[in-house]
Protein backbone atom coordinates (compact mmCIF):
# COMPACT_ATOMS: atom_id res chain seq x y z
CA UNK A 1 28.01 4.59 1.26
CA UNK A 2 24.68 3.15 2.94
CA UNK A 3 24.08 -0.54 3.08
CA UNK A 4 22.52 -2.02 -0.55
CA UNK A 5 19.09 -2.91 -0.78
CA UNK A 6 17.20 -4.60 -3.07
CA UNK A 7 13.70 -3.53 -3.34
CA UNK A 8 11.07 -5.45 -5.86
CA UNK A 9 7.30 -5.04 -6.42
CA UNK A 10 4.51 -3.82 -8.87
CA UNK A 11 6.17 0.56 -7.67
CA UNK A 12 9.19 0.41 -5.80
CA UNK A 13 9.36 4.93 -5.76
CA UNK A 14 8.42 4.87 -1.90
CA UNK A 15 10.34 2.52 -0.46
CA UNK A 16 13.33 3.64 -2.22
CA UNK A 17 13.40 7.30 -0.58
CA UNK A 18 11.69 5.41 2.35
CA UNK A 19 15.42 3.58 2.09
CA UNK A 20 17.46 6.53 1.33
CA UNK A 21 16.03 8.09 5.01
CA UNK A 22 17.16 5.50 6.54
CA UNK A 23 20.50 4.93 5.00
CA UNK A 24 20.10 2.72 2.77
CA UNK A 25 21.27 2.80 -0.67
CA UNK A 26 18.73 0.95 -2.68
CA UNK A 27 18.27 -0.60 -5.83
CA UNK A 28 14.74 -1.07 -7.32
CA UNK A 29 12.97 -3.90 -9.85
CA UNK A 30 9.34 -2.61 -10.37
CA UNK A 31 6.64 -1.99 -13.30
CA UNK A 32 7.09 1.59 -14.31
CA UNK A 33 10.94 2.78 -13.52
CA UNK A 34 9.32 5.71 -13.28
CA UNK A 35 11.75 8.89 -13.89
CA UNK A 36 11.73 10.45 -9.81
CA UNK A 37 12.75 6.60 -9.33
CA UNK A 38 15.63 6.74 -11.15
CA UNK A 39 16.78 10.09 -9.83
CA UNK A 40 16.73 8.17 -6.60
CA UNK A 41 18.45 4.88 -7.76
CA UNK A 42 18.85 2.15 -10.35
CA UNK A 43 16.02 0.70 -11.60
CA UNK A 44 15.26 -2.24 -13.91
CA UNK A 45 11.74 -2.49 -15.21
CA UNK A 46 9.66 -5.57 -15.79
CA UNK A 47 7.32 -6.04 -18.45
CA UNK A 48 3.75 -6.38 -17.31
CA UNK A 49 3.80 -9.71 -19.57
CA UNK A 50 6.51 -10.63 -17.47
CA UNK A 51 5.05 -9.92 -13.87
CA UNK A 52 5.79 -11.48 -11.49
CA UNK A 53 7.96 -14.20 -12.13
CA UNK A 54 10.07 -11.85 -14.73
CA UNK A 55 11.33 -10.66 -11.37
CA UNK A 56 13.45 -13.53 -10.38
CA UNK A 57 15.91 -13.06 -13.04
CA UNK A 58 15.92 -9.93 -13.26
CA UNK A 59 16.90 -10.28 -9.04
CA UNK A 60 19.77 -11.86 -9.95
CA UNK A 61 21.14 -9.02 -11.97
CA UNK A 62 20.87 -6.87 -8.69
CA UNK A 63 23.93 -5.86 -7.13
CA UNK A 64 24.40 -8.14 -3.31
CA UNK A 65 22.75 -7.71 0.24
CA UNK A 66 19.59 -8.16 1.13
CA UNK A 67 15.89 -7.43 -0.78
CA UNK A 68 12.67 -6.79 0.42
CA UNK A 69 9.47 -6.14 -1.41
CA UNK A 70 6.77 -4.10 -1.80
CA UNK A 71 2.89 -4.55 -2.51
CA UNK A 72 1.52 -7.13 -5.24
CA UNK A 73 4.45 -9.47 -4.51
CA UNK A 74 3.27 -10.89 -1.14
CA UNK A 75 0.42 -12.70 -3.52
CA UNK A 76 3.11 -14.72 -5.10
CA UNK A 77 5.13 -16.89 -2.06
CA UNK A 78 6.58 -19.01 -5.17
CA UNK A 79 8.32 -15.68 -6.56
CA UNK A 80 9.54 -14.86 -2.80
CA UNK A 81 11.14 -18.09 -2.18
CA UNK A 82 13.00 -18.16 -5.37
CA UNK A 83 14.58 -14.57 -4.65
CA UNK A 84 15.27 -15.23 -1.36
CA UNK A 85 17.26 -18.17 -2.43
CA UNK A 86 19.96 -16.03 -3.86
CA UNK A 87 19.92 -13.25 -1.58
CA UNK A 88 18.71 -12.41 2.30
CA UNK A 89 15.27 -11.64 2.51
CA UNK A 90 14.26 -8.46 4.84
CA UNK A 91 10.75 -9.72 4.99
CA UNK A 92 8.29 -12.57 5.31
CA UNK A 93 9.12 -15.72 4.06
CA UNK A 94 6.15 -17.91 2.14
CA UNK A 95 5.25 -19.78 4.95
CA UNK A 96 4.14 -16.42 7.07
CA UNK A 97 2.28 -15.10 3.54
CA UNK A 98 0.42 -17.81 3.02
CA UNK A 99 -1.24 -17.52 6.48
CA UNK A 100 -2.09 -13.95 6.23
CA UNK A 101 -2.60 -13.90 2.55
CA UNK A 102 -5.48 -16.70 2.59
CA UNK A 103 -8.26 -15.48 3.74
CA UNK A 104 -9.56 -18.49 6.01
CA UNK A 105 -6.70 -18.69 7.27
CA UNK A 106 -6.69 -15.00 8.33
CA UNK A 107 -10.03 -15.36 9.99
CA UNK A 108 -9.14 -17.96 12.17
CA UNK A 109 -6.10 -15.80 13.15
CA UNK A 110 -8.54 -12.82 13.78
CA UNK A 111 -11.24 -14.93 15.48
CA UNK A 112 -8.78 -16.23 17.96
CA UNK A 113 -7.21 -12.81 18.60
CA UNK A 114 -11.20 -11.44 19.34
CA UNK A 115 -11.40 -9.49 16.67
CA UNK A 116 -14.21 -8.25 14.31
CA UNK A 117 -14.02 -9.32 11.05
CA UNK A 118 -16.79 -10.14 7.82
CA UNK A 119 -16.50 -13.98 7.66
CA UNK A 120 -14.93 -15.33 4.29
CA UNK A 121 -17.73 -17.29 2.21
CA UNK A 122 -16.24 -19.59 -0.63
CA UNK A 123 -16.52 -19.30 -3.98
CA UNK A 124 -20.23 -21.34 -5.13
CA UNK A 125 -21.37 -20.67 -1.71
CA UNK A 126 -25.41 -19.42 -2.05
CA UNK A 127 -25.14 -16.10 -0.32
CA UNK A 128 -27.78 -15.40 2.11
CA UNK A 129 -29.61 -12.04 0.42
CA UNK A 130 -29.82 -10.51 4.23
CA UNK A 131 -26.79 -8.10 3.23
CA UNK A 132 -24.80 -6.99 0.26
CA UNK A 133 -21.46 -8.82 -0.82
CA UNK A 134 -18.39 -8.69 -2.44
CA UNK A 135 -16.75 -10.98 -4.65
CA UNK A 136 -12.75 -10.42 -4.02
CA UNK A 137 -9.57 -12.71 -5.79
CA UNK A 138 -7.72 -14.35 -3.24
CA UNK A 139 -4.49 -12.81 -4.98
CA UNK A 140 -5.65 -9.02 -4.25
CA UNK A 141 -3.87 -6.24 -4.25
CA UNK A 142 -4.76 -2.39 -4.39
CA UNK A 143 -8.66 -3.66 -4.21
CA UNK A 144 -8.20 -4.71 -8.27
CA UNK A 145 -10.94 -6.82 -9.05
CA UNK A 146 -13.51 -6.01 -5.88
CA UNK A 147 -16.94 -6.11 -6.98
CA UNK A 148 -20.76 -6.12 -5.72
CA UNK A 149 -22.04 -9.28 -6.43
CA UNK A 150 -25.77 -9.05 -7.82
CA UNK A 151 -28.41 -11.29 -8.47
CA UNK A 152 -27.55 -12.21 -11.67
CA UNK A 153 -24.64 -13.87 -10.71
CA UNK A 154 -24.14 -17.06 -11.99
CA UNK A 155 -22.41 -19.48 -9.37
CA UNK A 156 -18.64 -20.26 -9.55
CA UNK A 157 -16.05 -22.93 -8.28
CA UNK A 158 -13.05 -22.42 -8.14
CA UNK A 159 -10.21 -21.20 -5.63
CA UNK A 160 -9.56 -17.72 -7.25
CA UNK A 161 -12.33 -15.74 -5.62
CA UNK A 162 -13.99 -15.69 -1.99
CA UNK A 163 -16.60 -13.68 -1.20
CA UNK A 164 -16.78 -11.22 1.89
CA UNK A 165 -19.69 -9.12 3.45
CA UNK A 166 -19.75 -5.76 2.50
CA UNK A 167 -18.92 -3.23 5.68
CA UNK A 168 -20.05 0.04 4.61
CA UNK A 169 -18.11 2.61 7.04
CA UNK A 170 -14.69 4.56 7.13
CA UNK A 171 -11.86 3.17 5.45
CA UNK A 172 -8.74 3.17 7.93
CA UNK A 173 -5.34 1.60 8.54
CA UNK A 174 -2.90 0.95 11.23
CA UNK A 175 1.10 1.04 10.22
CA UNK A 176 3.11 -1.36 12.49
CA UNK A 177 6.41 -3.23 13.12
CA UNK A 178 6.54 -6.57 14.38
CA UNK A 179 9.59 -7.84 16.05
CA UNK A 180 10.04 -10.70 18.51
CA UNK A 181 8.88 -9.92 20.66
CA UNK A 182 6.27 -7.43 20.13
CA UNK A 183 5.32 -4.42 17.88
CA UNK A 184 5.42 -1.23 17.82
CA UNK A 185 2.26 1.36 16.17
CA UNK A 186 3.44 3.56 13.70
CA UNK A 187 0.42 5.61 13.03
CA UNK A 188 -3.55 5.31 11.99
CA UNK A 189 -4.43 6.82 8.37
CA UNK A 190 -7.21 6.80 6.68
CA UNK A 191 -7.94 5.34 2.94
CA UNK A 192 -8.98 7.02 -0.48
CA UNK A 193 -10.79 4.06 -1.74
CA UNK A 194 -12.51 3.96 -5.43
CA UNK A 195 -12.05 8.21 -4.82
CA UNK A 196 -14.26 9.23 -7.62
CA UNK A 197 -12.27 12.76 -8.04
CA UNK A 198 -8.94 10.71 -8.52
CA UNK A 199 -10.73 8.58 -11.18
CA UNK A 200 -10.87 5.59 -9.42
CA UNK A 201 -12.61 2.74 -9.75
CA UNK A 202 -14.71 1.53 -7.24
CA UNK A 203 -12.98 -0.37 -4.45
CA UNK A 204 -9.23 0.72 -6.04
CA UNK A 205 -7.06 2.18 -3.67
CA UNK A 206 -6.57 5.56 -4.62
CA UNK A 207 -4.56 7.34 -1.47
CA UNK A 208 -3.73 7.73 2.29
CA UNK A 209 -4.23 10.60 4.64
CA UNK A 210 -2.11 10.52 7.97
CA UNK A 211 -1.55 10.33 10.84
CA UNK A 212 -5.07 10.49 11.43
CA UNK A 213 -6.58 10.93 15.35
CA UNK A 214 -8.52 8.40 16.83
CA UNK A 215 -10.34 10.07 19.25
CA UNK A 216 -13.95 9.15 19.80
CA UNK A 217 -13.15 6.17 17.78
CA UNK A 218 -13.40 2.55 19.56
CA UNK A 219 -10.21 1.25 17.89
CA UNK A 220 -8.98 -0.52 21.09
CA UNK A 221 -9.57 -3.82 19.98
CA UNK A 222 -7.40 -3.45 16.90
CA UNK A 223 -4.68 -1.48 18.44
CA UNK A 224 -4.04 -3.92 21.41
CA UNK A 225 -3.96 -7.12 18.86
CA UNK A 226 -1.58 -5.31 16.71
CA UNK A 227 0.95 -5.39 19.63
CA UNK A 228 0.54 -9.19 19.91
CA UNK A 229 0.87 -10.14 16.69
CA UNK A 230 4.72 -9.74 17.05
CA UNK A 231 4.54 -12.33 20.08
CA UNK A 232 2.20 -15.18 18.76
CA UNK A 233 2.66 -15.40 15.05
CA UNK A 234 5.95 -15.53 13.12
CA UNK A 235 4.92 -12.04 11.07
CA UNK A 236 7.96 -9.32 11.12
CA UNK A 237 8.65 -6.08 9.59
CA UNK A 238 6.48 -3.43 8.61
CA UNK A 239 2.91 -4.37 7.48
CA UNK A 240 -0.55 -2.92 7.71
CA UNK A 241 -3.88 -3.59 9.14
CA UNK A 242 -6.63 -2.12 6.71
CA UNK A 243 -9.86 -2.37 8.46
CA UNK A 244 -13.49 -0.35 8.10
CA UNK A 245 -14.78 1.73 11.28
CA UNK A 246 -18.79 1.30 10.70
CA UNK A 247 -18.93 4.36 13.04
CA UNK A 248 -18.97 2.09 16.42
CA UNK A 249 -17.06 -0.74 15.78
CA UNK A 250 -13.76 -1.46 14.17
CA UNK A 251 -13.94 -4.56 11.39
CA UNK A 252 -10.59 -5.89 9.86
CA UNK A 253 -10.67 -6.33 6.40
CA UNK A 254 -6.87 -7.38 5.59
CA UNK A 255 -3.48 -7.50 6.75
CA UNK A 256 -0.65 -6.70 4.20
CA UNK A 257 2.59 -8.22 5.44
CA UNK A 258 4.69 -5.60 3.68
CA UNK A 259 5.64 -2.24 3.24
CA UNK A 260 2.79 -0.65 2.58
CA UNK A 261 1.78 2.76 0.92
CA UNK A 262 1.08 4.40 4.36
CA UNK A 263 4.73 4.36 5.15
CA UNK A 264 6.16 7.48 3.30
CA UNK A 265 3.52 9.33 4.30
CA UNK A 266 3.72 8.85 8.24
CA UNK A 267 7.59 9.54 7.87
CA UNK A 268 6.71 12.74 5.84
CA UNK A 269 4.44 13.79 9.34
CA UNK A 270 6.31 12.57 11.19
CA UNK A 271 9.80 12.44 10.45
CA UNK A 272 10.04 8.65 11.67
CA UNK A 273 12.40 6.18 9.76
CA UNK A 274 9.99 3.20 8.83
CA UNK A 275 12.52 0.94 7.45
CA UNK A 276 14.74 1.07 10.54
CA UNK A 277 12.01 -0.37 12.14
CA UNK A 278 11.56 -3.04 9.52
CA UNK A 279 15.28 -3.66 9.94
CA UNK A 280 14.27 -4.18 13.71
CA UNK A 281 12.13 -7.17 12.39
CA UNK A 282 15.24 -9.13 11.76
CA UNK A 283 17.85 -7.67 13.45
CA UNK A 284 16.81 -7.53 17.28
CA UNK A 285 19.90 -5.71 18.66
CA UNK A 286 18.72 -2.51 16.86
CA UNK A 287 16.80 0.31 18.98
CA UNK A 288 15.20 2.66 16.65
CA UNK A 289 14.14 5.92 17.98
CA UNK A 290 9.99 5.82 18.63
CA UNK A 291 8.05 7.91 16.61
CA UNK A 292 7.45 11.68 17.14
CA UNK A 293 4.28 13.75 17.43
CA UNK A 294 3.22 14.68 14.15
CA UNK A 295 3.87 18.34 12.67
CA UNK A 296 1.28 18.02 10.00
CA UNK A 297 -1.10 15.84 8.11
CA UNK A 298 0.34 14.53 5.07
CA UNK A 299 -2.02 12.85 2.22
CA UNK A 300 -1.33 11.09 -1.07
CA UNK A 301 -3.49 10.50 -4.33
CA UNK A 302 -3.25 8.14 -6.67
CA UNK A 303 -4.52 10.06 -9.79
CA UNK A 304 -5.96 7.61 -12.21
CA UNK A 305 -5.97 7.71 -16.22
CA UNK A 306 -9.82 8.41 -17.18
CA UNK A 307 -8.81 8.35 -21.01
CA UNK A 308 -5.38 7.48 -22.62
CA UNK A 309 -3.09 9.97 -22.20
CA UNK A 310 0.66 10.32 -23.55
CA UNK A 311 2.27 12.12 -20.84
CA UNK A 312 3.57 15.07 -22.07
CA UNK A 313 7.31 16.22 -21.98
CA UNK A 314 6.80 19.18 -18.99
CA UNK A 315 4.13 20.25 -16.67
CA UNK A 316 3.93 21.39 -13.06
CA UNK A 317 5.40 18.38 -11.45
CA UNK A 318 8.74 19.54 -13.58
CA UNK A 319 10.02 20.90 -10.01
CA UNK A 320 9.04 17.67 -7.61
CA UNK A 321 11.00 15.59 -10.29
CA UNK A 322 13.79 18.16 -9.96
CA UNK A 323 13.76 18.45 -6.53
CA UNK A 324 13.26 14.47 -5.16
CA UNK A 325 16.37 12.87 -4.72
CA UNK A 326 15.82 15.70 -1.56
CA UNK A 327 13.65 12.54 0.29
CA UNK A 328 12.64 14.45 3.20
CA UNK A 329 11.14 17.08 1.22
CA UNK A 330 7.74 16.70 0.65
CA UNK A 331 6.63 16.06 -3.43
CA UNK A 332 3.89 17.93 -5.05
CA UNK A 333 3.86 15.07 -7.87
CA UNK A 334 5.54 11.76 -7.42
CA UNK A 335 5.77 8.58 -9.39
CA UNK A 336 6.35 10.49 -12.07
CA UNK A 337 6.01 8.97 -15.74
CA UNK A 338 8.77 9.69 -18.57
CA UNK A 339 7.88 11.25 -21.32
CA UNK A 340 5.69 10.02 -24.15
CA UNK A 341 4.27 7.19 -21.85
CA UNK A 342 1.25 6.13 -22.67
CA UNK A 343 -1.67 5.57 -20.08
CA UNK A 344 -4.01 3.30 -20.14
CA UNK A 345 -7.27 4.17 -18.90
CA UNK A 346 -7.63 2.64 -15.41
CA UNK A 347 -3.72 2.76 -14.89
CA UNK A 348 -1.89 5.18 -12.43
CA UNK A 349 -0.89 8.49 -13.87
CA UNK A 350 1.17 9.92 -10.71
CA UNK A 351 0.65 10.69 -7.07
CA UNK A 352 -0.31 13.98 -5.87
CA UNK A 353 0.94 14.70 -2.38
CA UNK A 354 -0.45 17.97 -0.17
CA UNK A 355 0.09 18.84 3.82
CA UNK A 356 -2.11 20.50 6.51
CA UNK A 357 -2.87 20.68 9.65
CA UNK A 358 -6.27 18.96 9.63
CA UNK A 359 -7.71 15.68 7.45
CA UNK A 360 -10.01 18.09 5.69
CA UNK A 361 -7.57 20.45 4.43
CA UNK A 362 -5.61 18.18 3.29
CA UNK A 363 -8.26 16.53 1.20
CA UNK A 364 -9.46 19.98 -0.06
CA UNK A 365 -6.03 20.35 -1.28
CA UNK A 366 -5.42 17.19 -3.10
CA UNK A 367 -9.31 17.58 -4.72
CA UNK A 368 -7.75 20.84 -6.09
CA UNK A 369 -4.74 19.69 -7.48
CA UNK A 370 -6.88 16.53 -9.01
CA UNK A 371 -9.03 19.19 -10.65
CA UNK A 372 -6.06 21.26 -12.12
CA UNK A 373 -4.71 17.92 -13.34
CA UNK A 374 -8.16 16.93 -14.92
CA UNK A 375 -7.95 21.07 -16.52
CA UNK A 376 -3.89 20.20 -18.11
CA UNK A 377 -5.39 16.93 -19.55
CA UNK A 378 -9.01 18.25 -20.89
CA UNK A 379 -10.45 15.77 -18.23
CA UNK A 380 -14.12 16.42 -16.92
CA UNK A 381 -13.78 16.36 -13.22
CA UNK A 382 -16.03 14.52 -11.70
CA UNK A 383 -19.04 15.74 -9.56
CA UNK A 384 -18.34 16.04 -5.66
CA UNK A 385 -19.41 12.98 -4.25
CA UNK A 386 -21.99 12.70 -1.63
């Protein structure tokens, strides 16, 4: 019997077999209770009418020990706090959220460290027409709600939006865990974003491909102020740095103090436990082993819903679903939808996972298995994009 853990956010699939690696016998609270997810574990679902605050007492119904969440949920401090009143939290409290989750805030923090960033512009500021923009909530997750803005814009107040300079360039990550002190790098990826193959929209994450080299790429500046963000700020745990490489320079866009989706698939590469190094975040006595070359590049795709579709009672995942409570087995399909479901257009459908031994092949592989999937649902697949 491993050590319970709670774990709570908008999918909790990943962590929970990111759990089960390390030992962990976990419990999930999510959106979908999705049937791989309860193969792995309990699960109690909340009702998108309910989200977020539906999971605080739906928390309580949680066997004890300690909780931790996943992504969505580090936009809502008030829901954290009330959680981690009735149980140890394995993460960051509000206090640390609300400094990486604000965006002025966050630039300070980034400006101090040295690093390149697009300055934050608040909502009703007149945007200087020298660049493109993007209007972006402050409570973002997954890149839901991103947009151009446009000249027909009318002018807002308010304090749910900010407005960023667009950085066109390649889409990247770095996976770390902060301790005090320090941190230690996990692994670069790089980001499906608004994929047009996976049917997403534009600026929704749609997938990760990892580890990813960095050769050639001038990433030094990020890397080294990843390893002192463990010293001077109070952030612990696993978390993410998402930031655009415009092909010379490195530009941080966001830092996710969280599990993030990246995780399962540098453990899948690598073989590296990432939530024994999130345990280090709170728990300094404990010496995980450091992280091992990779063996192969490991991607993930969301596949999005470009129509409604009632998922149907069998189909090729039928052997990932059978075969997943084996966690260090790579999926085909994962996130897997019961029966009858219906999905919305614009919602997640499943994950498609694929392996290789270079960033291309593995992208060639997951277009192929997005077009077979657009084939079993009479889905045009979209043109290759340029």
């Amino acid at each position: 019997m491993g050590e319970r853990l709670l774990i709570v956010g908008a999918s909790g699939r990943a962590a929970a077999a990111s759990a089960i690696r390390a030992g962990f016998e976990p419990f999930v609270i999510d959106l979908f209770a999705d049937a791989d997810t309860k193969r792995l574990c309990p699960v109690l679902r909340c009702s998108f009418d309910d989200y977020p605050h539906g999971f605080i007492e739906l928390a309580k119904q949680a066997p004890p020990g300690p909780w931790m969440y996943t992504g969505g949920l580090e936009n809502y401090p008030d829901v954290v706090d009330a959680i981690s009143e009735i149980r140890p939290l394995w993460g960051n409290p509000p206090a640390v959220l609300n400094q990486f989750r604000d965006p002025f805030r966050l630039s300070e923090l980034l400006s101090v460290k040295g690093l390149n960033h697009p300055l934050p512009l608040s909502a009703g500021t007149e945007l200087p027409n020298d660049r493109r923009w993007v209007r972006k909530p402050i409570r973002g997750s997954a890149g839901i709600g991103i947009r151009f803005t446009n000249p027909h814009d009318v002018p807002e107040t308010g304090d749910s939006h900010f407005f960023q300079a667009f950085v066109p360039g390649r889409a990247m990550s770095l996976l770390l865990a902060t301790f005090a002190p320090g941190s230690q790098l996990l692994g670069y990826t790089a980001q499906l974003v608004g994929t047009r193959w996976l049917h997403a929209q534009p600026f929704h994450y749609a997938g990760t491909i990892g580890p990813v080299p960095t050769t050639g790429l001038d990433m030094q500046d990020v890397h080294l102020s990843a390893f002192r963000f463990g010293d001077r700020t109070n952030l612990r745990g696993l978390g993410n740095i998402d930031f655009i490489h415009d092909g010379e320079w490195s530009h941080v866009i966001e830092v996710n103090p969280r599990y993030p989706a990246s995780a399962e698939v540098i453990e899948l590469a690598t073989g590296v436990r990432t939530l024994d190094w999130h345990r280090k975040g709170f728990f300094r006595h404990l010496e995980p082993p450091a992280p091992t070359p990779p063996t192969r590049i490991v991607g993930k795709g969301v596949y999005y819903a470009a129509r409604p579709i009632p998922f149907p009672m069998s189909g090729p995942w039928d052997e990932s679903l059978a075969r997943c409570t084996d966690v260090w087995r790579r999926p085909d399909y994962a996130d897997i939808p019961e029966p009858g479901t219906l999905i919305e257009p614009g919602q997640p459908v499943f994950t498609l996972f694929a392996a290789a031994a270079t960033e291309a092949e593995c992208i060639h592989q997951l277009k192929a298995k997005a077009a077979a999937t657009d084939r079993l649902f009479g889905i045009p697949t979209p043109e290759d994009e340029p």
